[in-house]
Protein backbone atom coordinates (compact mmCIF):
# COMPACT_ATOMS: atom_id res chain seq x y z
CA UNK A 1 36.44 17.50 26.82
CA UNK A 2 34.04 19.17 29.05
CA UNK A 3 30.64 17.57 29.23
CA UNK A 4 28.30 20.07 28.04
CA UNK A 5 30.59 19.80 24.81
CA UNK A 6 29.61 16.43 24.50
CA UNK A 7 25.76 17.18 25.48
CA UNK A 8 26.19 19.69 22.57
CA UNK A 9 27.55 17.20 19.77
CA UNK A 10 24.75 14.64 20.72
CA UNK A 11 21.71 16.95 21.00
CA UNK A 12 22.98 18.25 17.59
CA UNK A 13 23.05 14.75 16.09
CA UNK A 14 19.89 13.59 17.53
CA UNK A 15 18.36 16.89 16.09
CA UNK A 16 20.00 16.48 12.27
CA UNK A 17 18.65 12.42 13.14
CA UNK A 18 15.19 13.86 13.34
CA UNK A 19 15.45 16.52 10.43
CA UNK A 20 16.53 13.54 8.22
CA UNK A 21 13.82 10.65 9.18
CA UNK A 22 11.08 13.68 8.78
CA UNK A 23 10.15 13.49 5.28
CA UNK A 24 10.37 9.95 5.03
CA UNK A 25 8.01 9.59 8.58
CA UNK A 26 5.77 12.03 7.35
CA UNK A 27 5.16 10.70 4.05
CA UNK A 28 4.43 7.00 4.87
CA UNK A 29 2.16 8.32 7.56
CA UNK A 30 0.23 10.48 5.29
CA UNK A 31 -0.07 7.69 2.67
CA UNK A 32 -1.05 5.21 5.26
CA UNK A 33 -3.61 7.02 7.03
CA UNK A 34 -4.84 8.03 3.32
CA UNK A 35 -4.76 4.36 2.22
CA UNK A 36 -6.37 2.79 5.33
CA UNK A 37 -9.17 5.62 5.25
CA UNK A 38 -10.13 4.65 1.30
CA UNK A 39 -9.56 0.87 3.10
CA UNK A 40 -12.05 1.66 5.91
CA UNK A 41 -14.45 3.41 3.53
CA UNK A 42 -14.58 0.57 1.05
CA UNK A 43 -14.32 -2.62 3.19
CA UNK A 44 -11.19 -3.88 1.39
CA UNK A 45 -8.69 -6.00 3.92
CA UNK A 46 -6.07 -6.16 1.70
CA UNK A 47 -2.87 -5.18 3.50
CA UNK A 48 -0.75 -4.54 0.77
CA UNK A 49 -2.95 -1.84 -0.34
CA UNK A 50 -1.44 -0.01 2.33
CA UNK A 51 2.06 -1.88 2.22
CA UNK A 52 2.86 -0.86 -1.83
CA UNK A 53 1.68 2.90 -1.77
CA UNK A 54 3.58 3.98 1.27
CA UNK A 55 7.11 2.14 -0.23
CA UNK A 56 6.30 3.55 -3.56
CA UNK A 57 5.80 7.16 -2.11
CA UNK A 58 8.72 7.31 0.06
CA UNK A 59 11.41 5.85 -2.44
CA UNK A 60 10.12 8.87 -4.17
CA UNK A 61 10.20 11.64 -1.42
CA UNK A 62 13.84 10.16 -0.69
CA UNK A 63 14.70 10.62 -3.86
CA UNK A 64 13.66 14.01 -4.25
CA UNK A 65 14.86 15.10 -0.96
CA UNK A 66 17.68 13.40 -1.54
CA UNK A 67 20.44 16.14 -2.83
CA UNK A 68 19.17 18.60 0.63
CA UNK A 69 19.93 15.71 3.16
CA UNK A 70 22.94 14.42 1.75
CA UNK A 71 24.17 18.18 1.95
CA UNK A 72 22.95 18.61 5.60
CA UNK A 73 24.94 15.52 6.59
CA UNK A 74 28.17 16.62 4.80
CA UNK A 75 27.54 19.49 7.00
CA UNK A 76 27.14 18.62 10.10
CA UNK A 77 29.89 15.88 9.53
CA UNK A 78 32.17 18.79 8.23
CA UNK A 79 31.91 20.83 11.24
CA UNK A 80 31.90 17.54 13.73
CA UNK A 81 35.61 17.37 12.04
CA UNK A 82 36.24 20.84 12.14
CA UNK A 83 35.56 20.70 15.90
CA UNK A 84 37.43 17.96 16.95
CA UNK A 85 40.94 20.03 17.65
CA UNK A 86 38.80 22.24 20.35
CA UNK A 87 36.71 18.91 21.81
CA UNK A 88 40.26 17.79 22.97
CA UNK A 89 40.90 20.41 24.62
């Protein structure tokens, strides 16, 4: 197995790693900065204001989103196993 093969299989994985966190990263960001703005604005130190939005939100993103990553990881799996005759080599 020659090594930009395995540079390949790894930049690929770290890439699909990044596709997969990215709705779940974006959405708790966007929810936190929105609930620590409303936060700021009202005076309220009450971290779970921020803590039960951002878990409530991204349970739901996941499970909307759901179906498209599971099918991007059966993917990329797929073709890892495809490939593994010709990494040998």
């Amino acid at each position: 197995m020659s090594d930009s093969t395995v540079i390949n299989a790894i930049t690929q994985a770290i890439l699909l790693i990044l596709i997969i966190s990215a709705p779940a990263v974006l959405t708790s960001l966007m929810v936190g900065f929105t609930a620590a703005l409303l936060m700021t604005i009202t005076s309220i130190q009450e971290q779970t204001l921020s803590f039960v939005p951002k878990t409530v939100c991204v349970f739901g993103v996941l499970i909307l989103v759901g179906p498209w990553l599971l099918t991007i990881i059966v993917e990329f799996m797929t073709k890892l196993w495809g490939n593994i005759p010709a990494m040998i080599r």
